[in-house]
Protein backbone atom coordinates (compact mmCIF):
# COMPACT_ATOMS: atom_id res chain seq x y z
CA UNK A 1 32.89 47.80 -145.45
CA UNK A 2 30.72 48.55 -142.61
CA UNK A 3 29.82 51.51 -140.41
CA UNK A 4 29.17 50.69 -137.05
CA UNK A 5 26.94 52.25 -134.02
CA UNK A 6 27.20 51.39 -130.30
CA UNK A 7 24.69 52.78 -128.08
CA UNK A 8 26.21 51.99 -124.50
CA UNK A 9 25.73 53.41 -120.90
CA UNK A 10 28.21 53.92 -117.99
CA UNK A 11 31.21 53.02 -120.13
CA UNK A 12 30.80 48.85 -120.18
CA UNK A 13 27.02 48.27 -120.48
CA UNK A 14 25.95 47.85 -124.13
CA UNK A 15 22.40 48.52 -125.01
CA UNK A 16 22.58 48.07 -128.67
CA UNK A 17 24.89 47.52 -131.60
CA UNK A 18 23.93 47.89 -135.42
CA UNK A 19 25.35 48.20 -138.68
CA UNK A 20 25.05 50.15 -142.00
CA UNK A 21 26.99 49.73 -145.50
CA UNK A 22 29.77 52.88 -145.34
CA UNK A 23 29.13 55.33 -147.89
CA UNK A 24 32.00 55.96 -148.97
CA UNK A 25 31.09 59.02 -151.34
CA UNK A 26 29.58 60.72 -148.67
CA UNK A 27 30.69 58.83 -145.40
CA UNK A 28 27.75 60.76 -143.23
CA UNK A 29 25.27 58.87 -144.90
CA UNK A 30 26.19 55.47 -143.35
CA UNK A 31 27.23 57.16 -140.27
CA UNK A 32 23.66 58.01 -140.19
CA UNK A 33 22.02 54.99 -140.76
CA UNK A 34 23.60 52.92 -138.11
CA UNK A 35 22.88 55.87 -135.67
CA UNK A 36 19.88 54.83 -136.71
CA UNK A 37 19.77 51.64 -136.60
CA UNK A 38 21.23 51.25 -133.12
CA UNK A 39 18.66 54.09 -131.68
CA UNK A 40 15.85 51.82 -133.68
CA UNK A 41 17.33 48.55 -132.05
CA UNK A 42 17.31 50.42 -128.65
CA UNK A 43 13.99 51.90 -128.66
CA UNK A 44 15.71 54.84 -127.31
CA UNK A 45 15.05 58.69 -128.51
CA UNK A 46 17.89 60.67 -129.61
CA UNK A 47 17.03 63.34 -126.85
CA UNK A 48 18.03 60.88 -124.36
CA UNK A 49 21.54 60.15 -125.63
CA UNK A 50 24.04 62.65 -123.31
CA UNK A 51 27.43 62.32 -125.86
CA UNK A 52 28.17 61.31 -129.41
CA UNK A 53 31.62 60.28 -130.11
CA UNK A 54 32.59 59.47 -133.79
CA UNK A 55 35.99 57.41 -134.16
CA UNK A 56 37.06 56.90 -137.75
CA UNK A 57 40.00 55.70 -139.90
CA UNK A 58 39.43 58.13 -142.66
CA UNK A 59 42.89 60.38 -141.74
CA UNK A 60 44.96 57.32 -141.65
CA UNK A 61 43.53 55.78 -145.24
CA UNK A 62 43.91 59.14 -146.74
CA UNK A 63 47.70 59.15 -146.18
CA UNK A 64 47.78 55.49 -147.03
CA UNK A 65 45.73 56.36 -150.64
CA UNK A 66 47.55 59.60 -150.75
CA UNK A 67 44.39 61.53 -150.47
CA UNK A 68 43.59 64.83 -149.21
CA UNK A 69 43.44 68.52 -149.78
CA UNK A 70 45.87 70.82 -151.41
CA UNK A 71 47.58 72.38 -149.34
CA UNK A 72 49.53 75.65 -149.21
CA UNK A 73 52.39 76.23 -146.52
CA UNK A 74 53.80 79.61 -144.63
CA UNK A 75 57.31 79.27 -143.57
CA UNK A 76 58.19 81.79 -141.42
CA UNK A 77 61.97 82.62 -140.73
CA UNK A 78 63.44 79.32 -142.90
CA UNK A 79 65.29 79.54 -146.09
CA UNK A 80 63.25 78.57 -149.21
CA UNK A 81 61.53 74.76 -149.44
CA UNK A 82 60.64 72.84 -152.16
CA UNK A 83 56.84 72.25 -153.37
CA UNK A 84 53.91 74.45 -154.44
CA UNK A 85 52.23 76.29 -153.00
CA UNK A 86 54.79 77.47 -150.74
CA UNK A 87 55.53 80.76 -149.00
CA UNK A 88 58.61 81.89 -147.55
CA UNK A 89 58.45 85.03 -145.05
CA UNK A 90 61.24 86.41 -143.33
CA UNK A 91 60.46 86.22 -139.32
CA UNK A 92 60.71 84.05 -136.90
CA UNK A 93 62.45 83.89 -133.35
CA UNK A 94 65.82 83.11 -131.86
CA UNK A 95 66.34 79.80 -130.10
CA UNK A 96 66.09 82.36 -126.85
CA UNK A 97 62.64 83.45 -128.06
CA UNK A 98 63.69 86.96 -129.13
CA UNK A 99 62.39 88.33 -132.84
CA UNK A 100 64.90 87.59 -135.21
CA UNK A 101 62.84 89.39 -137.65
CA UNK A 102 59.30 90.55 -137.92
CA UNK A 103 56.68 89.04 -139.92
CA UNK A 104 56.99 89.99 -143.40
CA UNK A 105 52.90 91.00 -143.69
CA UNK A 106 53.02 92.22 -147.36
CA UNK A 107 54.38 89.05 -149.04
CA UNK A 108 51.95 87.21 -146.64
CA UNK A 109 49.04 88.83 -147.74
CA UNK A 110 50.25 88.76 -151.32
CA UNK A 111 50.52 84.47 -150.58
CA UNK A 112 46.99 84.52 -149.30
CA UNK A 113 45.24 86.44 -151.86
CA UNK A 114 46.89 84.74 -155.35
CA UNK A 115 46.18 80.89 -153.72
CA UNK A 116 42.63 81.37 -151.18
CA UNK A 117 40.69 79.35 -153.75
CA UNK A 118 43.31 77.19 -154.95
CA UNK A 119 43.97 75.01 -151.81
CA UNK A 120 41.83 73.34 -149.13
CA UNK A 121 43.73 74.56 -146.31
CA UNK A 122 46.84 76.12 -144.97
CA UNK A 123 50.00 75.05 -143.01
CA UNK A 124 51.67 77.73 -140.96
CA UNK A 125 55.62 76.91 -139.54
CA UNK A 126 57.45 79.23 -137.50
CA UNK A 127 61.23 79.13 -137.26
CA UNK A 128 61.63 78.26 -132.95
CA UNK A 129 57.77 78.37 -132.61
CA UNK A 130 57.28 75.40 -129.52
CA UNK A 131 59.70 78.41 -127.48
CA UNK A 132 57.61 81.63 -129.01
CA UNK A 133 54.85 80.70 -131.43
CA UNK A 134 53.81 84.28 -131.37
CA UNK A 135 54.42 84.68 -135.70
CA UNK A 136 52.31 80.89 -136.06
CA UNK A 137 49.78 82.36 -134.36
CA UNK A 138 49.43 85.94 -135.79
CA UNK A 139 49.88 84.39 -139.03
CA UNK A 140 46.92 81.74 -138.56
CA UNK A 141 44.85 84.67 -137.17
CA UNK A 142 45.51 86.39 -140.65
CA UNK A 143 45.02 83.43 -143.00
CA UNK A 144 41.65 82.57 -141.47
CA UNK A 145 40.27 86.48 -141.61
CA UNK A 146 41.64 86.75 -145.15
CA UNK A 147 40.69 82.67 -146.54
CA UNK A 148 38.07 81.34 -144.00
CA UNK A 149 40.17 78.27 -144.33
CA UNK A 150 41.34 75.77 -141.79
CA UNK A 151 45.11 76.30 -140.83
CA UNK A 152 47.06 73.86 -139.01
CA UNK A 153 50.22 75.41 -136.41
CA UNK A 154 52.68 73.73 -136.07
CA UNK A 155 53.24 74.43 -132.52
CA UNK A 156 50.15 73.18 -131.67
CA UNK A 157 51.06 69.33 -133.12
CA UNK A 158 54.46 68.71 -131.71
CA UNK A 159 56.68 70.42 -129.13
CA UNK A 160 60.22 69.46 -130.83
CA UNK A 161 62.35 72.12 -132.18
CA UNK A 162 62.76 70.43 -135.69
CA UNK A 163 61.21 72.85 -137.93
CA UNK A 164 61.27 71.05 -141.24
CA UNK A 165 59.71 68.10 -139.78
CA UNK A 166 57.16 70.55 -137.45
CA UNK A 167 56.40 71.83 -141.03
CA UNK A 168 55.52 68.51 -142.46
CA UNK A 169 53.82 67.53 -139.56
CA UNK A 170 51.38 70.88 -140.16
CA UNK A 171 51.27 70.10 -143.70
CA UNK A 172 50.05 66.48 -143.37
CA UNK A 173 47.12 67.97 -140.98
CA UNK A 174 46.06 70.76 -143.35
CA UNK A 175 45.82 67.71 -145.78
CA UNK A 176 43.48 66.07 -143.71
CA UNK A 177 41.73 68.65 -141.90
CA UNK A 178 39.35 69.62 -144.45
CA UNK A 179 38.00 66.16 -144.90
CA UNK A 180 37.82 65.87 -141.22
CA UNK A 181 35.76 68.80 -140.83
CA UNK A 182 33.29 67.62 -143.81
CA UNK A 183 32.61 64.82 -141.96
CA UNK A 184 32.05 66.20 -138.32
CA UNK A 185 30.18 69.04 -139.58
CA UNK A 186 27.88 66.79 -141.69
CA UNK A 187 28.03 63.73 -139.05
């Protein structure tokens, strides 16, 4: 397949369009070369280009090819899920946004010591966390001081109050994230 580069201005003038062979192994490398390519074709200099904007299908066929990180998932204030690695902490809030019960921070940082280097990234669910996502966010807080690792909140991808499917939303994105970030930080 093929990488391509538009270099436009005000929105709906094109100045330039090019091509490069994706690189899969290392999709940066194509992103590269039709930069470019369409800078070349242009005759413009980098310096004078005022945003970059990358659009790419790589999340979408990574769940298609089942692809992407392992994962490990905090579940804060549910009762015990399936999979590996997972972490069950008591916590979480009442549907009125009251503590049902603190944050259980010993088991956490137990969780986050044994698998750090065994997973790409880390899923945090919070038992009523779209009303009060005060336990998602301390415990993100503590998995990226302790890992350096991306985390994905689930309150922060969908408002509904479906935990389990919250969770799997987080999950998916932790997945993903890493290989998202490659990319950016190498694009």
């Amino acid at each position: 397949t093929y990488t391509d580069a538009v270099l436009q201005r005000d929105e709906d003038v094109v100045l330039a369009r090019a091509k490069a062979l994706t690189t899969r192994h290392d999709l940066a490398i194509g992103v590269g070369a039709a930069v470019r390519a369409v800078l070349r074709e242009a005759a413009i200099d980098p310096g004078d280009v005022g945003m970059a904007s990358l659009s790419t299908t790589l999340a979408t066929n990574a769940l298609v090819e089942g692809q992407g990180g392992r994962v490990a998932l905090i579940y804060v204030g549910f009762r015990a899920k399936a999979g590996e690695p997972v972490c069950v902490l008591d916590g979480g809030h009442n549907h009125d946004v009251s503590e049902a019960a603190a944050v259980d921070e010993p088991a956490r940082l137990t969780f986050l010591e044994e698998h750090k280097s065994d997973v790409s990234g880390f899923a945090v669910a919070a038992q009523f966390a779209t009303r009060n996502p005060a336990h998602e966010v301390r415990v993100a807080e503590l998995v990226r001081a302790v890992t350096g690792a991306p985390v994905s909140a689930s309150h922060q991808l969908s408002a509904k109050l479906g935990g389990p499917k919250r969770a799997l939303t987080a999950v998916l994105n932790a997945r993903l994230i890493g290989m998202i970030d490659a990319l950016i930080g190498r694009a």
